[in-house]
N, C-alpha and C. Protein backbone atom coordinates (compact mmCIF):
# COMPACT_ATOMS: atom_id res chain seq x y z
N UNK A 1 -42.88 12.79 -89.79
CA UNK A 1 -42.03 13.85 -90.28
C UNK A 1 -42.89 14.99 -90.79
N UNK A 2 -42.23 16.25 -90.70
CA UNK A 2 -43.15 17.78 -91.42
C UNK A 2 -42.76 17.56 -92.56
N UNK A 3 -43.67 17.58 -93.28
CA UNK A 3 -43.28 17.60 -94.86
C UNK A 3 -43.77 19.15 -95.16
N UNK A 4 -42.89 20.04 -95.95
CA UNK A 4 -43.05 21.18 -96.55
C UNK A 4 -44.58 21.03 -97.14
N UNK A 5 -45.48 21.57 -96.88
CA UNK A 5 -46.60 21.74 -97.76
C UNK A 5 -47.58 22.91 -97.75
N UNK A 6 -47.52 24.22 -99.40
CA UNK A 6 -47.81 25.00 -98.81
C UNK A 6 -49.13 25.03 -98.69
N UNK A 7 -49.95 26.08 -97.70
CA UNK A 7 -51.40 26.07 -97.41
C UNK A 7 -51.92 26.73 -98.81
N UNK A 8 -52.93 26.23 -99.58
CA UNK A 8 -53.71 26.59 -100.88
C UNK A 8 -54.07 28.09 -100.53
N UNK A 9 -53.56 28.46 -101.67
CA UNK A 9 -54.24 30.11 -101.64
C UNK A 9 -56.23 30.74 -100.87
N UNK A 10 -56.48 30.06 -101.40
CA UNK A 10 -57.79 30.29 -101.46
C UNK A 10 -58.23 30.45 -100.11
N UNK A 11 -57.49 29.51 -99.10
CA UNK A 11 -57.92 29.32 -97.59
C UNK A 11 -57.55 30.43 -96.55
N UNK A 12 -58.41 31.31 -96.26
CA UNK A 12 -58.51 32.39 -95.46
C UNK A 12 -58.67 31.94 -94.01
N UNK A 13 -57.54 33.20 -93.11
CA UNK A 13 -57.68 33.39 -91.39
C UNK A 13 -58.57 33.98 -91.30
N UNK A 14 -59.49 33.44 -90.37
CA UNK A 14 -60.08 34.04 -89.49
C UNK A 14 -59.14 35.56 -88.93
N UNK A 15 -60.40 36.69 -88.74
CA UNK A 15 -59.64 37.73 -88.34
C UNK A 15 -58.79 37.55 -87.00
N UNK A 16 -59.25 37.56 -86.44
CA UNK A 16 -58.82 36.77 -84.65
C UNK A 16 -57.45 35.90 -84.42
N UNK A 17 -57.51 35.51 -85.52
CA UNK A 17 -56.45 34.55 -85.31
C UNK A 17 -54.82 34.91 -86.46
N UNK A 18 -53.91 34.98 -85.41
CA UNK A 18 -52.70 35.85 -86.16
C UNK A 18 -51.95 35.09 -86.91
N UNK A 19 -50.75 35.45 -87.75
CA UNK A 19 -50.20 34.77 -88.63
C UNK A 19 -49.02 34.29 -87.94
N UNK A 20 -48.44 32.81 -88.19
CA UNK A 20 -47.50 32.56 -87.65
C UNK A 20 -46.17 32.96 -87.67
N UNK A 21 -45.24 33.52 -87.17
CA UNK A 21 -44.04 34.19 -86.95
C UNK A 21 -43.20 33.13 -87.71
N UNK A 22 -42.08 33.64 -88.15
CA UNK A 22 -40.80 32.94 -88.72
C UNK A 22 -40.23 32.00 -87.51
N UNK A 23 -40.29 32.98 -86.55
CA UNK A 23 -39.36 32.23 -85.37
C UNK A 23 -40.33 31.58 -84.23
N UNK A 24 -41.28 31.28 -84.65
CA UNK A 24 -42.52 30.55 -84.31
C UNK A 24 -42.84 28.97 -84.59
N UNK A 25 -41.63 28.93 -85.72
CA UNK A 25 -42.09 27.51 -86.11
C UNK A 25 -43.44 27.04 -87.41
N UNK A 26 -43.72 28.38 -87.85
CA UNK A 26 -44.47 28.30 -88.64
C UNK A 26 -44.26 27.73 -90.40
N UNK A 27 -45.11 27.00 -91.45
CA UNK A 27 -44.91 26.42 -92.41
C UNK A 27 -43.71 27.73 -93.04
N UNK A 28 -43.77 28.74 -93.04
CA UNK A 28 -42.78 29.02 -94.07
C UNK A 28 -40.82 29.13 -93.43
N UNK A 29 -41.07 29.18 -91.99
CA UNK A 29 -40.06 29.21 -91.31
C UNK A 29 -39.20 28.04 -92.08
N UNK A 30 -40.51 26.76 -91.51
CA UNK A 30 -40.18 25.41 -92.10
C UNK A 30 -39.64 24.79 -93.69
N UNK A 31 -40.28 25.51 -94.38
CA UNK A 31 -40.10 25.63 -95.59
C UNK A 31 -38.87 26.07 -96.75
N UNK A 32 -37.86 27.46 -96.18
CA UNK A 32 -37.48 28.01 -96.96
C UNK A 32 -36.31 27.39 -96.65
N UNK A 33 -35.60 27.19 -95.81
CA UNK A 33 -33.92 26.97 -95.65
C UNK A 33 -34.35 24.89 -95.42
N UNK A 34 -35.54 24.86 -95.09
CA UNK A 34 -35.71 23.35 -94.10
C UNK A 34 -35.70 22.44 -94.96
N UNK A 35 -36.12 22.63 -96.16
CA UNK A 35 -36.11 21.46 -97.72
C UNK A 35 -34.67 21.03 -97.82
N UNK A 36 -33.80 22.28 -97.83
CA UNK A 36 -32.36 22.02 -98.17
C UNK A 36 -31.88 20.60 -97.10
N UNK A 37 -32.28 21.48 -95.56
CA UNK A 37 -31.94 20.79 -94.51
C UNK A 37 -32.80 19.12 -94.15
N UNK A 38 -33.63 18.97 -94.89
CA UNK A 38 -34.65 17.72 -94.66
C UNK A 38 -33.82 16.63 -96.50
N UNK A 39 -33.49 17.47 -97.17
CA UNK A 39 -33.01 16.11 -98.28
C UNK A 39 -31.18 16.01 -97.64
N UNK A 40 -30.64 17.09 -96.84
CA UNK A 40 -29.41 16.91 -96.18
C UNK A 40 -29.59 15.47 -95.12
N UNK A 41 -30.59 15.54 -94.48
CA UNK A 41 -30.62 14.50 -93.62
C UNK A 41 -31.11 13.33 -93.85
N UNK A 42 -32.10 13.55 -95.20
CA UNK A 42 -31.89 12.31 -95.84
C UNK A 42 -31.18 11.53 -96.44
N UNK A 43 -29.74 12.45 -97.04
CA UNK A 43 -28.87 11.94 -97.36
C UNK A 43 -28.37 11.23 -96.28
N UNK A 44 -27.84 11.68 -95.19
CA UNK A 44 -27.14 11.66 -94.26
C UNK A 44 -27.36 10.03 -93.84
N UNK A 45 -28.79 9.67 -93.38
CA UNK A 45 -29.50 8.62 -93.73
C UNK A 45 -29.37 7.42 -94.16
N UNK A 46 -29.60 7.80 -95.41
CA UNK A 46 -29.35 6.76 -96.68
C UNK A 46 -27.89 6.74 -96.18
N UNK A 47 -26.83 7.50 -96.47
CA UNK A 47 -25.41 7.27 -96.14
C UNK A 47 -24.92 5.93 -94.57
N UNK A 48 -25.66 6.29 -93.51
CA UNK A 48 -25.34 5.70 -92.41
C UNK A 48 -26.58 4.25 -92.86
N UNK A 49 -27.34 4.32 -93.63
CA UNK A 49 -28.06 2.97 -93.48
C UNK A 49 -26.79 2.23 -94.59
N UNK A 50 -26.65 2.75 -95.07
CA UNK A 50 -25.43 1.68 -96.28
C UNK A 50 -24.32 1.69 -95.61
N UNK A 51 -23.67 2.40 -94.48
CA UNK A 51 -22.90 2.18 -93.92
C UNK A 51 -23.06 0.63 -93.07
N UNK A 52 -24.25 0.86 -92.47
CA UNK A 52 -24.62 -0.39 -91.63
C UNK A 52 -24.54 -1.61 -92.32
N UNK A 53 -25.16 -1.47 -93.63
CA UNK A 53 -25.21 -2.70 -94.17
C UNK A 53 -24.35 -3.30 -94.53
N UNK A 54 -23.29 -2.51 -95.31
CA UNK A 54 -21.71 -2.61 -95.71
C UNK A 54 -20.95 -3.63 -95.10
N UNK A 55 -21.26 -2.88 -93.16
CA UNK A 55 -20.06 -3.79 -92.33
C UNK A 55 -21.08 -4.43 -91.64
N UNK A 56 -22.18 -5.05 -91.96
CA UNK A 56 -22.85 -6.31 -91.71
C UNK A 56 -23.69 -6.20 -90.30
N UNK A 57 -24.01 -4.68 -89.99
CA UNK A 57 -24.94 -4.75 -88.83
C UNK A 57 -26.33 -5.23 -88.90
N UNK A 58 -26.53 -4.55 -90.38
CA UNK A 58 -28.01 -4.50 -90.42
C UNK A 58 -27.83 -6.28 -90.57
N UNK A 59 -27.08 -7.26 -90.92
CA UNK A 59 -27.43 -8.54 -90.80
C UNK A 59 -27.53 -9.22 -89.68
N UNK A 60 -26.49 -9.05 -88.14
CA UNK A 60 -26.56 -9.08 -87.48
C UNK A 60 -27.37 -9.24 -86.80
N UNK A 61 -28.59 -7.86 -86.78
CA UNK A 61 -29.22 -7.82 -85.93
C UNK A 61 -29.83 -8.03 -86.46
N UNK A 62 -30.24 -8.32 -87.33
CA UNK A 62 -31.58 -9.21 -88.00
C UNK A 62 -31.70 -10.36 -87.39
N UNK A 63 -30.35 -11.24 -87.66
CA UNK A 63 -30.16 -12.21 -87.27
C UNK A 63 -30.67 -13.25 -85.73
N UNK A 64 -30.11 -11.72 -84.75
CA UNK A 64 -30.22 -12.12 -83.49
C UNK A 64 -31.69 -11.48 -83.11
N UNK A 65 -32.15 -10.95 -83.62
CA UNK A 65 -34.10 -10.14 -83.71
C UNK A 65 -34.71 -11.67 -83.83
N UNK A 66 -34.18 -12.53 -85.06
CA UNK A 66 -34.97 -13.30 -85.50
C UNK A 66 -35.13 -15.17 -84.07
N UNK A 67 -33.78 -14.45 -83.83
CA UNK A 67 -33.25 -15.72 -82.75
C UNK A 67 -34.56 -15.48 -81.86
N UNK A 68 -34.36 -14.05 -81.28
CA UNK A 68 -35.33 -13.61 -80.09
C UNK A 68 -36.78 -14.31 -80.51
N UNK A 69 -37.52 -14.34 -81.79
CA UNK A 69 -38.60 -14.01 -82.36
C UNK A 69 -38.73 -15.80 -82.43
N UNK A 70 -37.78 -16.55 -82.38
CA UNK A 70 -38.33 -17.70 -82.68
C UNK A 70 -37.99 -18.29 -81.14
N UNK A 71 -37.06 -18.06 -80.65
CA UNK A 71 -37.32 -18.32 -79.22
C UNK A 71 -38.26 -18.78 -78.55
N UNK A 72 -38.74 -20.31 -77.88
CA UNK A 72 -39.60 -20.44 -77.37
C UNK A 72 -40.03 -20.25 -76.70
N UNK A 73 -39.14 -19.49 -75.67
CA UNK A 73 -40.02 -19.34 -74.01
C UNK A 73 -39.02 -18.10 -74.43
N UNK A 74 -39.87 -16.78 -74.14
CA UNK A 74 -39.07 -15.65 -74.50
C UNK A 74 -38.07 -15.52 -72.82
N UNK A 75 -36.96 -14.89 -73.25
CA UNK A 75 -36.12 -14.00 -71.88
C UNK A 75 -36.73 -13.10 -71.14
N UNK A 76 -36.33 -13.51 -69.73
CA UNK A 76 -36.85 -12.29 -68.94
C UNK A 76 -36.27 -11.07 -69.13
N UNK A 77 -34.92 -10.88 -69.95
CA UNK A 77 -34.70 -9.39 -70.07
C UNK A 77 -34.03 -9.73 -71.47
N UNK A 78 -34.38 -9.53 -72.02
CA UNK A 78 -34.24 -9.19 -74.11
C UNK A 78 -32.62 -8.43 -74.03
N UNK A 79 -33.12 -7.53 -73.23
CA UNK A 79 -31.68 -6.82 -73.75
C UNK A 79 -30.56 -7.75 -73.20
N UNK A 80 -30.48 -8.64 -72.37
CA UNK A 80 -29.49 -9.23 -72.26
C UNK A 80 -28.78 -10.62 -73.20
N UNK A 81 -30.41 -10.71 -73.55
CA UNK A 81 -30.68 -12.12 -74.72
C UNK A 81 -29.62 -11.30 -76.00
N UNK A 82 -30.20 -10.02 -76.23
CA UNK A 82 -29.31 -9.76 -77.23
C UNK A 82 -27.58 -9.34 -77.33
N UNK A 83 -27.56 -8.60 -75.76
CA UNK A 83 -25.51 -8.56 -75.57
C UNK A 83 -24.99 -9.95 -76.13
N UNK A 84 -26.00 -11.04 -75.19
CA UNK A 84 -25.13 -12.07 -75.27
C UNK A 84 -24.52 -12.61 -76.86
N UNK A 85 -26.06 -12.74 -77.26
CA UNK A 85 -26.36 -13.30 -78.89
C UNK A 85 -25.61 -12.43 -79.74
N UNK A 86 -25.28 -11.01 -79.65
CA UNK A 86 -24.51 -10.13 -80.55
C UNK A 86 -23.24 -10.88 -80.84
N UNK A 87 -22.24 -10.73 -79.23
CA UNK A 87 -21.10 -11.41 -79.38
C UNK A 87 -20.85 -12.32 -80.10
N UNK A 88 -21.87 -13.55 -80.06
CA UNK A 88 -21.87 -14.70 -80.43
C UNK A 88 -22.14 -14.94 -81.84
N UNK A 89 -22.54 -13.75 -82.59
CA UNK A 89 -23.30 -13.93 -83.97
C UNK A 89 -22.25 -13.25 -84.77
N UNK A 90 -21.71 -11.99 -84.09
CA UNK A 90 -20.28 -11.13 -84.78
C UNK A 90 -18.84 -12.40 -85.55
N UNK A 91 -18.76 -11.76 -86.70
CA UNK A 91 -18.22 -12.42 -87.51
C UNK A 91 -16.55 -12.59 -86.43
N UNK A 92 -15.60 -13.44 -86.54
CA UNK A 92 -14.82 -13.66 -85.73
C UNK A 92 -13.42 -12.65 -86.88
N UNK A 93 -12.76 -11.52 -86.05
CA UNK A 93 -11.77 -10.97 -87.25
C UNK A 93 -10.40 -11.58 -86.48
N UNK A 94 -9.76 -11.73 -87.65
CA UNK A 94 -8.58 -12.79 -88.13
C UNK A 94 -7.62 -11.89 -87.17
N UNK A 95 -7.57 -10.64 -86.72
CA UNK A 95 -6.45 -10.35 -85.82
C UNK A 95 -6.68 -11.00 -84.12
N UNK A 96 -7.87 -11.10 -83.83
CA UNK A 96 -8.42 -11.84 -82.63
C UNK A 96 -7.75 -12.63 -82.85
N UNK A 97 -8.08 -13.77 -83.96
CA UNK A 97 -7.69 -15.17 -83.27
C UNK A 97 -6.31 -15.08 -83.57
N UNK A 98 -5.57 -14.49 -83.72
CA UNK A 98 -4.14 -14.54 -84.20
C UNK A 98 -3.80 -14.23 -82.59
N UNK A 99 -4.56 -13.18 -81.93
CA UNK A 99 -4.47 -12.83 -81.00
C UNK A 99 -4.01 -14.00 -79.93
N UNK A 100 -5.18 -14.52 -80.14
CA UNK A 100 -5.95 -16.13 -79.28
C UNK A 100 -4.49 -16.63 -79.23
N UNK A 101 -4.40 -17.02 -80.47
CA UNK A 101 -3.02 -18.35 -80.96
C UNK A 101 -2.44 -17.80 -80.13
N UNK A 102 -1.68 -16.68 -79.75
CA UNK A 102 -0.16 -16.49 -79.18
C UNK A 102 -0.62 -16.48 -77.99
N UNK A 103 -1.74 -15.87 -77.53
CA UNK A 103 -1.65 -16.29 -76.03
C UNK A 103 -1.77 -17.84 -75.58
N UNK A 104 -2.17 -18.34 -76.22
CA UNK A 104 -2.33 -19.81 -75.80
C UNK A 104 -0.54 -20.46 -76.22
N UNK A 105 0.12 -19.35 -76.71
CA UNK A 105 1.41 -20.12 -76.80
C UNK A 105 2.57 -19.37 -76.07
N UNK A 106 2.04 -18.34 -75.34
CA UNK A 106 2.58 -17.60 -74.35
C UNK A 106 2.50 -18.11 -73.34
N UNK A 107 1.21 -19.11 -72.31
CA UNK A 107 1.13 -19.55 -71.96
C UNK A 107 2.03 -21.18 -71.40
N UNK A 108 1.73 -21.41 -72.58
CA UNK A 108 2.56 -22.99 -72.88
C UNK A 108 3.31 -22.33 -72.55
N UNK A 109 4.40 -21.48 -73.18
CA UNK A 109 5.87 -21.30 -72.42
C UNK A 109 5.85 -20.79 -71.28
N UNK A 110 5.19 -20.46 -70.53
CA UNK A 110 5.15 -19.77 -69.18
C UNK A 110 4.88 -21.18 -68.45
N UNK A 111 4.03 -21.73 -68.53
CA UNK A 111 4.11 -23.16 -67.90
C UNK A 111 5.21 -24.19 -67.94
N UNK A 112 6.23 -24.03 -69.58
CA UNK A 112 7.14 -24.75 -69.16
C UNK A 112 8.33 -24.14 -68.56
N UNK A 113 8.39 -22.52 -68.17
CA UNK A 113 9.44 -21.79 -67.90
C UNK A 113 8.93 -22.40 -65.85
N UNK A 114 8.05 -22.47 -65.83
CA UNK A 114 7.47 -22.61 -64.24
C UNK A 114 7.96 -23.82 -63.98
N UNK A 115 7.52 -24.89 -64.73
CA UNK A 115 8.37 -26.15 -64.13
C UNK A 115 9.86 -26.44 -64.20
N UNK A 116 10.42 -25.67 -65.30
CA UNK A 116 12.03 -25.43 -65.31
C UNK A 116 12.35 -24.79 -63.70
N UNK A 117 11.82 -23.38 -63.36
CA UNK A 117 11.68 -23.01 -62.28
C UNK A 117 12.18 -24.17 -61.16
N UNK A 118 10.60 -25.01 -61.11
CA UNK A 118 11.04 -25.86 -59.96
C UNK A 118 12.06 -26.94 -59.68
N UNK A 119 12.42 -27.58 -61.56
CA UNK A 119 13.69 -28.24 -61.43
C UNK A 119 15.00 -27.65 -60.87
N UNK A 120 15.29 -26.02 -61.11
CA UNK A 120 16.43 -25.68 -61.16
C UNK A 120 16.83 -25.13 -59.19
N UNK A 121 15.06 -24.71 -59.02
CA UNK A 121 15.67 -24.55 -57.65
C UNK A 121 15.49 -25.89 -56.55
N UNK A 122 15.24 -27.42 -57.29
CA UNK A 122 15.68 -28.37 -56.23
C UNK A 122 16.81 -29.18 -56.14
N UNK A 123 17.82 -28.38 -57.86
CA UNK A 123 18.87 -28.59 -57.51
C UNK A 123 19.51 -27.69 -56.90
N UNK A 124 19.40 -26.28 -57.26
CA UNK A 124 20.21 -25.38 -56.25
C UNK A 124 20.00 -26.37 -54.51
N UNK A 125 18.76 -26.65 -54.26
CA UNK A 125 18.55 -27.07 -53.00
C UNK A 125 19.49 -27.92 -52.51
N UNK A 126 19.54 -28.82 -53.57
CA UNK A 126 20.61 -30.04 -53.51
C UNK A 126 22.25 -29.56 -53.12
N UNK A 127 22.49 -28.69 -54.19
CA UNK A 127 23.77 -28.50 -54.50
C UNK A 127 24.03 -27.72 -52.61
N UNK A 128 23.02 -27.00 -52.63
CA UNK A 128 23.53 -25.96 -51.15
C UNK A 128 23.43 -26.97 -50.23
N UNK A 129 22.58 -28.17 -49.78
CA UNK A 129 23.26 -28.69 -48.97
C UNK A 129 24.23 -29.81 -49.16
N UNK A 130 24.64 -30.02 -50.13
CA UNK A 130 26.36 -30.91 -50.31
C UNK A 130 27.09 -29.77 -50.37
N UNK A 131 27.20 -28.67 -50.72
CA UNK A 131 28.17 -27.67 -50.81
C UNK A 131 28.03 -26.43 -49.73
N UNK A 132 27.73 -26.48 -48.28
CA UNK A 132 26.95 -25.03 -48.05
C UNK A 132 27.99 -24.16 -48.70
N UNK A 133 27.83 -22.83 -48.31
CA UNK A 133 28.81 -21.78 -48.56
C UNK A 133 29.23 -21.52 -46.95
N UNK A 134 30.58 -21.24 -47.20
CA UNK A 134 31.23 -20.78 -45.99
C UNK A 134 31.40 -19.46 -46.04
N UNK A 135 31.35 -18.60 -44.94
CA UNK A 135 31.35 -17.01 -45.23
C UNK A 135 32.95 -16.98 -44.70
């Protein structure tokens, strides 16, 4: 990082060599508005690192860093070691599995609505041939 720091008085240019422009990028360009803008982004920072920690990333990936790190025979591709391991390490939220439950009981009734299905049309089968219909 540029840290604001000004050059000591005492230290003289060479004639030859010119002074740096504002819009050059030079220490005072850097200096006058950029302090404001360098403790802004440190805030900013600090803000998104406590964000992380808050909702449990920074544990996460600690977590699954550390999996990788003790791993005995490392992965041929890391980044996939970690998609997988993320999923798997993410805390499970209570609307998912609520989720889960009903489909697994949406199911069940769809399976028993399917075999009702086949009872009802081998009696229709039945009934149409003791009864055909006459037009």
């Amino acid at each position: 990082m540029d840290r604001c720091v000004p050059s000591p008085p005492f230290r003289k240019r060479p004639r030859a060599q010119a002074r740096p422009s504002r819009q050059s990028g030079g220490s005072a360009a850097r200096c006058g508005a950029g302090m404001a803008h360098y403790k802004a982004t440190d805030s900013k920072r600090e803000q998104f690192r406590r964000y992380l920690e808050k909702s449990g990333v920074l544990d996460t990936l600690t977590k699954v860093l550390v999996a990788l790190y003790e791993e005995p025979e490392k992965p041929n591709n890391a980044l996939d070691f970690l998609k997988h391991h993320i999923g798997a390490a993410a805390p499970e939220n209570p609307e998912v599995e609520a989720l889960r439950l009903e489909v697994a009981e949406v199911k069940e009734k769809y399976e028993a609505v399917l075999e009702e299905n086949k009872k009802l049309k081998a009696k229709l089968l039945i009934h149409e041939r003791t009864f055909p219909l006459i037009p």
